[in-house]
N, C-alpha and C. Protein backbone atom coordinates (compact mmCIF):
# COMPACT_ATOMS: atom_id res chain seq x y z
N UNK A 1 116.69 121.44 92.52
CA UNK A 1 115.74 122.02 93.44
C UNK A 1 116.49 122.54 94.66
N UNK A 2 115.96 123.99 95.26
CA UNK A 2 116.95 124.30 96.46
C UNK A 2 116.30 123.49 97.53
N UNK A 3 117.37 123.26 98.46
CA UNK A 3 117.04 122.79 99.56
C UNK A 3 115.67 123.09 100.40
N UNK A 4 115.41 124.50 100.31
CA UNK A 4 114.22 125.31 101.23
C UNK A 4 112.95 124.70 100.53
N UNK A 5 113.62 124.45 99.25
CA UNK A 5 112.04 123.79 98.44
C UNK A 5 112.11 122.48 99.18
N UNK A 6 112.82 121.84 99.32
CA UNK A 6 112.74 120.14 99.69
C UNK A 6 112.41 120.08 101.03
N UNK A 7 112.77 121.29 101.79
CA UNK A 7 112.20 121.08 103.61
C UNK A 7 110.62 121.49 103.30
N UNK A 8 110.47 122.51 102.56
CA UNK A 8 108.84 122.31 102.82
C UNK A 8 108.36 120.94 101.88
N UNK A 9 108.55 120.58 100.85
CA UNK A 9 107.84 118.86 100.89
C UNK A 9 107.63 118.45 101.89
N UNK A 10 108.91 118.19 102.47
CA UNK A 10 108.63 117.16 103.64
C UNK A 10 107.99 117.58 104.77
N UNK A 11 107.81 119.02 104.87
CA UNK A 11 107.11 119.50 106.31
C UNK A 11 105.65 119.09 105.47
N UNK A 12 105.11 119.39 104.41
CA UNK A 12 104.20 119.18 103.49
C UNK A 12 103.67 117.91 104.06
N UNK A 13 104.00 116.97 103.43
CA UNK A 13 103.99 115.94 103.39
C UNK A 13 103.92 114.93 104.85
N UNK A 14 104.76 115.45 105.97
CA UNK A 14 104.65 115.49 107.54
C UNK A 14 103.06 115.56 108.24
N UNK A 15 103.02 117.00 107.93
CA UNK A 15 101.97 117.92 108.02
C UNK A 15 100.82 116.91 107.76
N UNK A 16 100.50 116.32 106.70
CA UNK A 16 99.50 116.05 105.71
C UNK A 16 99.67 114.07 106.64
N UNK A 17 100.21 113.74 106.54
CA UNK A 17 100.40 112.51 107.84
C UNK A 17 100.01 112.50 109.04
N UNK A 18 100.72 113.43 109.29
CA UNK A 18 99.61 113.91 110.91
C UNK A 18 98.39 113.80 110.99
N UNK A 19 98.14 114.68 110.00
CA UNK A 19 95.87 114.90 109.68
C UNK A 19 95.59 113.89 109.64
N UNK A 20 96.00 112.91 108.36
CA UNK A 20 95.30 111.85 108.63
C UNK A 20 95.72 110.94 109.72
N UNK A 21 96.90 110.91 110.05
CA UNK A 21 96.76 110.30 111.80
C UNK A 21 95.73 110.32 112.69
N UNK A 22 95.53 111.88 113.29
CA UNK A 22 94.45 112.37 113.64
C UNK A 22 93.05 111.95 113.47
N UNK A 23 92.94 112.03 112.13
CA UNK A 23 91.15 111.46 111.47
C UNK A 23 90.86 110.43 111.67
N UNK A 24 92.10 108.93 111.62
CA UNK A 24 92.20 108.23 111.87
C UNK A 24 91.77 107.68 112.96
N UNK A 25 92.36 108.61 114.20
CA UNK A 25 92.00 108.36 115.74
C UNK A 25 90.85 108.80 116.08
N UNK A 26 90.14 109.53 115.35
CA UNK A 26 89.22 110.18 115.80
C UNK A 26 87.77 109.11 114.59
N UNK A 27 87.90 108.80 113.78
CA UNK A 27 87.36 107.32 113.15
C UNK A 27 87.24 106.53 113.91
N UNK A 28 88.24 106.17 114.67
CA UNK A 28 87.99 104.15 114.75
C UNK A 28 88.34 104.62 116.56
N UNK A 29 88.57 105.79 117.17
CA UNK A 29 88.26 105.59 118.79
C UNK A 29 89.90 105.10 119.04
N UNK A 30 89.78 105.40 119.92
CA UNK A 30 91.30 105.36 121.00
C UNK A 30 92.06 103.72 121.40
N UNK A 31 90.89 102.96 121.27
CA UNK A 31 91.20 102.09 121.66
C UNK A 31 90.76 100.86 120.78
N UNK A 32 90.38 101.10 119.56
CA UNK A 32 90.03 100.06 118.93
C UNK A 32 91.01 99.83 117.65
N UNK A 33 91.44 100.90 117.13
CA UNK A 33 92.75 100.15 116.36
C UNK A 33 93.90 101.39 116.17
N UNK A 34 95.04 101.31 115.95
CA UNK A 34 95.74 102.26 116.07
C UNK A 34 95.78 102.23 114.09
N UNK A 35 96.34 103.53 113.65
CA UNK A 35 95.86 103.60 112.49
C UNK A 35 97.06 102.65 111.31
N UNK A 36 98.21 102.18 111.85
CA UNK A 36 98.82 101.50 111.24
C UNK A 36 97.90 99.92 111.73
N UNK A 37 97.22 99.62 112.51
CA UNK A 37 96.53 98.35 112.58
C UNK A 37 94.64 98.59 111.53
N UNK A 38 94.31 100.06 111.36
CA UNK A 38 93.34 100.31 110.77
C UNK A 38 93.26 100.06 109.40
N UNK A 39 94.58 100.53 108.69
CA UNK A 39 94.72 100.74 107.46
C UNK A 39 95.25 99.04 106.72
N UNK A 40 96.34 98.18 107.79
CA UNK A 40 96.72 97.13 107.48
C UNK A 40 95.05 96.38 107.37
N UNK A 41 94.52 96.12 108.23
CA UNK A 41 92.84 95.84 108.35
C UNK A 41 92.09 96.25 107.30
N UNK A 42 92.00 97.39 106.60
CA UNK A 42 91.27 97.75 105.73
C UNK A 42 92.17 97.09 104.33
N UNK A 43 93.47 96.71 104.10
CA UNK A 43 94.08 96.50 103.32
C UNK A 43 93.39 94.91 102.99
N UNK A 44 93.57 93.97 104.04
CA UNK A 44 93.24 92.54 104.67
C UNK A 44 92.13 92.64 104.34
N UNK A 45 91.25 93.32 104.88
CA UNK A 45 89.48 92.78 104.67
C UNK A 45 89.10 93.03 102.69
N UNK A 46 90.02 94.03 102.27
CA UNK A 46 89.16 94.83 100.76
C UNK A 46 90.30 93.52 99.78
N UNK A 47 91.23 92.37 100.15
CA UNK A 47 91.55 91.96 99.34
C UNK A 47 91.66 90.27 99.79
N UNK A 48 91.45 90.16 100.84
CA UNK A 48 91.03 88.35 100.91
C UNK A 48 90.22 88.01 100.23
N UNK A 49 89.68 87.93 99.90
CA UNK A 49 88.44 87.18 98.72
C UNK A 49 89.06 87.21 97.31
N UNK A 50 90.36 88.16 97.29
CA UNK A 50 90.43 88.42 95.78
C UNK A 50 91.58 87.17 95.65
N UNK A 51 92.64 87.24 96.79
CA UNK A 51 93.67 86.43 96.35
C UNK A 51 94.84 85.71 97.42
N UNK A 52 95.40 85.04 98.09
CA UNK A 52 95.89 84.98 99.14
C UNK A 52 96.68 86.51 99.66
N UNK A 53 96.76 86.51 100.89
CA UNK A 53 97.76 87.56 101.15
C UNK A 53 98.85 87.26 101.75
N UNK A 54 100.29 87.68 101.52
CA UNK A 54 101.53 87.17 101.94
C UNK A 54 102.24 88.34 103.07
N UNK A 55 102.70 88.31 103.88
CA UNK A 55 103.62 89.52 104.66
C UNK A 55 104.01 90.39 103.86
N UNK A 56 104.59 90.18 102.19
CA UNK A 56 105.40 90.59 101.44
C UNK A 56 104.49 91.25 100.87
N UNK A 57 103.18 91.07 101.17
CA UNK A 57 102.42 92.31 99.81
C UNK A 57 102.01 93.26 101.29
N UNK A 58 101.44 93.35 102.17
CA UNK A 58 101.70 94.05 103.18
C UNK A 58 102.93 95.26 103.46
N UNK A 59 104.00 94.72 103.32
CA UNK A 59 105.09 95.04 103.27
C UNK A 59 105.19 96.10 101.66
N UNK A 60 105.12 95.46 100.79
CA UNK A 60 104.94 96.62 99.47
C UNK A 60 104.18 97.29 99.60
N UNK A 61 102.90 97.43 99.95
CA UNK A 61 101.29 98.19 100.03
C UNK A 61 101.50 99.28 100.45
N UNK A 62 102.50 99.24 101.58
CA UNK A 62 102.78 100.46 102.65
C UNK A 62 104.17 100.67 103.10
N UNK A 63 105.45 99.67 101.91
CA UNK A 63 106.56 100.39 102.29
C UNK A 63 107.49 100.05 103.28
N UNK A 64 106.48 99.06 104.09
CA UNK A 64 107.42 98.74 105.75
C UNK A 64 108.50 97.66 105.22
N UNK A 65 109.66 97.73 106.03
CA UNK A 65 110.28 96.62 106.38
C UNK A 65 109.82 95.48 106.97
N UNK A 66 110.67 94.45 106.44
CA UNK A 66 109.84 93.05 107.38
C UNK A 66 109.66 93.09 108.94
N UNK A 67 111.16 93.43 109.43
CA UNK A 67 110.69 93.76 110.90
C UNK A 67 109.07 94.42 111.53
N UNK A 68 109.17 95.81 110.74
CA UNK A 68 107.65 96.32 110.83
C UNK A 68 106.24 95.85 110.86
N UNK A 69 106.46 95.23 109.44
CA UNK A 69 105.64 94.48 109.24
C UNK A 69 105.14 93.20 110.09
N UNK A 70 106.04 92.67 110.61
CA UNK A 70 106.02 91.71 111.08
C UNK A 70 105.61 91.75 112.63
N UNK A 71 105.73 92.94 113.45
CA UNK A 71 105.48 93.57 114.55
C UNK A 71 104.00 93.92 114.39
N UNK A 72 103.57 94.46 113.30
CA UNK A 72 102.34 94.92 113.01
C UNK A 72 101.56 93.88 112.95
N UNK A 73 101.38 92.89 112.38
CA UNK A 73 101.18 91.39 112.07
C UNK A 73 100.64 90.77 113.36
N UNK A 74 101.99 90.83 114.26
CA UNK A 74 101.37 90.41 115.25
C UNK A 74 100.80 90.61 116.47
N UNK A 75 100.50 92.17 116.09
CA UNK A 75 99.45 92.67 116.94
C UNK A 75 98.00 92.48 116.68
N UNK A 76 97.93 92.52 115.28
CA UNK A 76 96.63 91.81 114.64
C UNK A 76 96.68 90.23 114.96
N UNK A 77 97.41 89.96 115.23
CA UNK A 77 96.91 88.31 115.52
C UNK A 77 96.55 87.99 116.86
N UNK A 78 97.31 89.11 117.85
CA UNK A 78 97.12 89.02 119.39
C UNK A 78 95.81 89.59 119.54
N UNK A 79 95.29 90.15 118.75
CA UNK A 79 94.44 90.73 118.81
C UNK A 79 93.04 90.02 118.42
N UNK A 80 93.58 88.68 117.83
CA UNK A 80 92.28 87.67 117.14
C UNK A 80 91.63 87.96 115.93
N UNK A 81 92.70 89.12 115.13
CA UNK A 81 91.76 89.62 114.38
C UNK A 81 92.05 88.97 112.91
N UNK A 82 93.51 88.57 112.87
CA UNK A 82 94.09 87.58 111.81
C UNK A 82 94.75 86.26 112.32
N UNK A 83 94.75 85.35 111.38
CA UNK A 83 95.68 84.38 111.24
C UNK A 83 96.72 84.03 110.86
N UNK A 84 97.85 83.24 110.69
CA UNK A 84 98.14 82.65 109.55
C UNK A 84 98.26 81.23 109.00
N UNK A 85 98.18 81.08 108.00
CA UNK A 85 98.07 79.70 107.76
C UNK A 85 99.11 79.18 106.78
N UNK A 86 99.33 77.72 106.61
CA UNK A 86 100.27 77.44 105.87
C UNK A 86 99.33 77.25 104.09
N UNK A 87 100.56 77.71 103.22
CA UNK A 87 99.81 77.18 101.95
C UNK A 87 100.05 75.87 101.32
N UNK A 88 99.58 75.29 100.77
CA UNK A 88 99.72 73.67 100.18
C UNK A 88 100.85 73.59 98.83
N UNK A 89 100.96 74.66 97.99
CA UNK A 89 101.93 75.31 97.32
C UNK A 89 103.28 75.73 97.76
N UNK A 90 103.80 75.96 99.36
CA UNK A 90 104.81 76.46 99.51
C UNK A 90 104.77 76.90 101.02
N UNK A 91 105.58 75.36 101.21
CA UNK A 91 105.38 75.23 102.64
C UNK A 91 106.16 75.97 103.62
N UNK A 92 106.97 77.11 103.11
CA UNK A 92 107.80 78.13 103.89
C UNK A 92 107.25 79.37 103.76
N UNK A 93 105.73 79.65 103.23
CA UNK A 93 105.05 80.44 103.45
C UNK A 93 103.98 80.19 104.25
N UNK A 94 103.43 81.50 104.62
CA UNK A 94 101.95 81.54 105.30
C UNK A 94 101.09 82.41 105.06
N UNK A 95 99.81 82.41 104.38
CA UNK A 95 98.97 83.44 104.13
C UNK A 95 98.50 83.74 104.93
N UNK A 96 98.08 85.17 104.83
CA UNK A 96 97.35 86.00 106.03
C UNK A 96 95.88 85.75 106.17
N UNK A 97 95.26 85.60 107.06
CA UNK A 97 93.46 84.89 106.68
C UNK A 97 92.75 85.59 107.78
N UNK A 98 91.70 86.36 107.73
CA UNK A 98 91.30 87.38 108.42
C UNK A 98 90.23 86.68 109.30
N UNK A 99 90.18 86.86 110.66
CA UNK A 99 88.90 86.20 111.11
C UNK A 99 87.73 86.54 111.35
N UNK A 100 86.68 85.65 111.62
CA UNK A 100 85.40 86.04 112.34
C UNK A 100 85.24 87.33 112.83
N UNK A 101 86.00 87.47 113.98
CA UNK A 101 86.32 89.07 114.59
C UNK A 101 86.91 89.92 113.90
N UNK A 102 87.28 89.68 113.13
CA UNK A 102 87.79 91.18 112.04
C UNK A 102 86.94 91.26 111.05
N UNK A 103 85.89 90.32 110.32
CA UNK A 103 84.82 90.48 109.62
C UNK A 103 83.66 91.38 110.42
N UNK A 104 83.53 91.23 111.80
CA UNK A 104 82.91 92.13 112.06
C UNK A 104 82.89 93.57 112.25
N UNK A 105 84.58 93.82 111.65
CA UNK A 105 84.99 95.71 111.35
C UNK A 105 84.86 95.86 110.29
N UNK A 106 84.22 94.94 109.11
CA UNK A 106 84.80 94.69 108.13
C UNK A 106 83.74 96.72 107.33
N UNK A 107 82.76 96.39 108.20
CA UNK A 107 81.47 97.83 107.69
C UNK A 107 82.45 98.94 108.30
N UNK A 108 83.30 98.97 109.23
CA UNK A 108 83.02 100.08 110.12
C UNK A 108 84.14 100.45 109.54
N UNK A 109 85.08 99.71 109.17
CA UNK A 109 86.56 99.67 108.91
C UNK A 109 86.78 100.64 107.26
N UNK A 110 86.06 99.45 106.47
CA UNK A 110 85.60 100.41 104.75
C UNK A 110 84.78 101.50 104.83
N UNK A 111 83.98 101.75 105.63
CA UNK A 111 83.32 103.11 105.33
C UNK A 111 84.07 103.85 106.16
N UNK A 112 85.05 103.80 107.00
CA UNK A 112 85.77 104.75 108.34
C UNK A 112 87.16 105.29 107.17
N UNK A 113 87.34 104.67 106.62
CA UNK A 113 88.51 104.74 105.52
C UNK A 113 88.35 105.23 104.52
N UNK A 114 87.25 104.83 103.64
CA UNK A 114 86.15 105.47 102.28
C UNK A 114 86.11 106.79 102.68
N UNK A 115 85.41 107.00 104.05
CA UNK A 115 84.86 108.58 104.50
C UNK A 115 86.02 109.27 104.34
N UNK A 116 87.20 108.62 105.36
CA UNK A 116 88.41 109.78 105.08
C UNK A 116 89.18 109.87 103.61
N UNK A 117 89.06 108.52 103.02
CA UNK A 117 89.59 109.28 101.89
C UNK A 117 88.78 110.11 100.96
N UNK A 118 87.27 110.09 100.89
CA UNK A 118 86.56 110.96 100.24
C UNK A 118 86.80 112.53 101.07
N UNK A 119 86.87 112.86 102.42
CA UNK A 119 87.35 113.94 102.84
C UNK A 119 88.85 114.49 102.52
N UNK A 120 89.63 113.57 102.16
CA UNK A 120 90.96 113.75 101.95
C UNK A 120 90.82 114.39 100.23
N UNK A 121 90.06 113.78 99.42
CA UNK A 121 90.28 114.22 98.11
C UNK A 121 89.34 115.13 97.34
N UNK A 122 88.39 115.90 98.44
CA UNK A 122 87.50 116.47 98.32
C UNK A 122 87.79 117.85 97.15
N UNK A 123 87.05 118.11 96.20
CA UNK A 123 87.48 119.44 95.70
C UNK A 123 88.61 118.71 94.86
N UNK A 124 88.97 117.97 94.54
CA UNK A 124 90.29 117.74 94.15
C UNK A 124 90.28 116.81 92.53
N UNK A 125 90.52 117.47 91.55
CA UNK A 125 89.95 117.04 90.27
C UNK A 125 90.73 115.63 89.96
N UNK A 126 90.17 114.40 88.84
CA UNK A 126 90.44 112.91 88.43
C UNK A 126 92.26 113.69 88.06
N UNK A 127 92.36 114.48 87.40
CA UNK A 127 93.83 115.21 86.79
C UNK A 127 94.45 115.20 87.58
N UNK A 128 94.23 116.60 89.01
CA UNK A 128 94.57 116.56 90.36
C UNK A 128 95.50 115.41 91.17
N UNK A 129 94.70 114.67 90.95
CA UNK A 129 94.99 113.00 91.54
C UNK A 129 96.02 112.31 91.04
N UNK A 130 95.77 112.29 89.34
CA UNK A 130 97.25 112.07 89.04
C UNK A 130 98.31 112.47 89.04
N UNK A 131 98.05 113.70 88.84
CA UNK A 131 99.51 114.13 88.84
C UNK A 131 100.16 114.24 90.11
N UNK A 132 99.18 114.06 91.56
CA UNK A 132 99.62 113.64 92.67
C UNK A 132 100.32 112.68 92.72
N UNK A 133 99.67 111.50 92.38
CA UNK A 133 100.09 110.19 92.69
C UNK A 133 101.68 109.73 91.56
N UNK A 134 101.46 110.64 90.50
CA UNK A 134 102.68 110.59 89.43
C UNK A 134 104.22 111.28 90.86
N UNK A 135 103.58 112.43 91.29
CA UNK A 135 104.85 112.75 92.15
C UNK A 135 105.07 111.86 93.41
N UNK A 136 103.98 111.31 94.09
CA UNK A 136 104.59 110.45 94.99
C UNK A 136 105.32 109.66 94.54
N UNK A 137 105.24 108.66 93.63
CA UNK A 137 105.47 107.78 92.90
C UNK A 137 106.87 107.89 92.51
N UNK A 138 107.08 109.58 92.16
CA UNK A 138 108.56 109.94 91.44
C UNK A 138 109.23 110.27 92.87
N UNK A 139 108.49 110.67 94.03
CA UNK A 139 109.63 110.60 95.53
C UNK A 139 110.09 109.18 95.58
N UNK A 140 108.75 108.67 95.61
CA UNK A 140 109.26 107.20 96.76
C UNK A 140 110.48 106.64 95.88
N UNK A 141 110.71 107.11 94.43
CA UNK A 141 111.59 106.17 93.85
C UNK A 141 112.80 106.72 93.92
N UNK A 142 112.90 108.08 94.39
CA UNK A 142 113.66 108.39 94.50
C UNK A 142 114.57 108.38 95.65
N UNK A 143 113.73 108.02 96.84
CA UNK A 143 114.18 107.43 98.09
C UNK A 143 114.75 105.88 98.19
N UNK A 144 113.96 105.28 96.97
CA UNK A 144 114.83 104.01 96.97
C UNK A 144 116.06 103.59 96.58
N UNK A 145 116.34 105.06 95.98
CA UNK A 145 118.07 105.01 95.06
C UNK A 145 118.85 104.89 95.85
């Protein structure tokens, strides 16, 4: 692939980050979650019930380093909106446990996220999608080489 092809991906792909940055801020308000605390939140609320959550699936979900992650983490906790707790299985871990106060974004948070991704994939055929998600899939792995 020539190079000129690979700068527009990434301006592509830039471009397309931004927007939803944007939608993001303009969703959930200036001051109520920044969209790396929106999306970690929407991650937390759509999968506690299903199974514990660890830093490390956080960390895969979206790619971050532990540092990141771990910065992110604890802005949600300064924030009252998570916990962590120890598990009875493995006492050098701590699951993530969402509280009282973050159950109450729990409506505003899934439908603020639902909406944008139904605006994000609008017009955009079940095929469409895959073969999207087949090329992200074939970047990101290719960034991990």
């Amino acid at each position: 692939m020539k190079q000129q092809e690979e700068k527009i991906a990434m301006r592509s792909i830039k471009r397309l980050s931004n927007g939803i940055s944007r939608e993001m801020c303009a969703a959930f308000g200036s001051g109520m979650f920044s969209g790396a605390q929106g999306r970690t939140l929407h991650f937390l609320l759509a999968e506690h019930t299903k199974s514990d959550v660890f830093q490390k699936d956080i960390e895969a979900e979206f790619g971050l380093r532990p540092p990141t992650a771990t910065a992110l983490l604890k802005e949600l906790e300064q924030r009252g909106l998570i916990r962590k707790e120890p598990v009875s299985y493995d006492a050098r871990r701590k699951k993530i446990v969402v509280t009282e106060k973050a159950l109450q974004y729990k409506e505003c948070v899934l439908k603020g996220l639902g909406e944008l991704n139904q605006k994000l994939t609008a017009g955009i055929s079940e095929e469409e999608m895959q073969v999207f998600f087949s090329v992200t899939d074939k970047m990101l792995k290719n960034l991990a080489e």
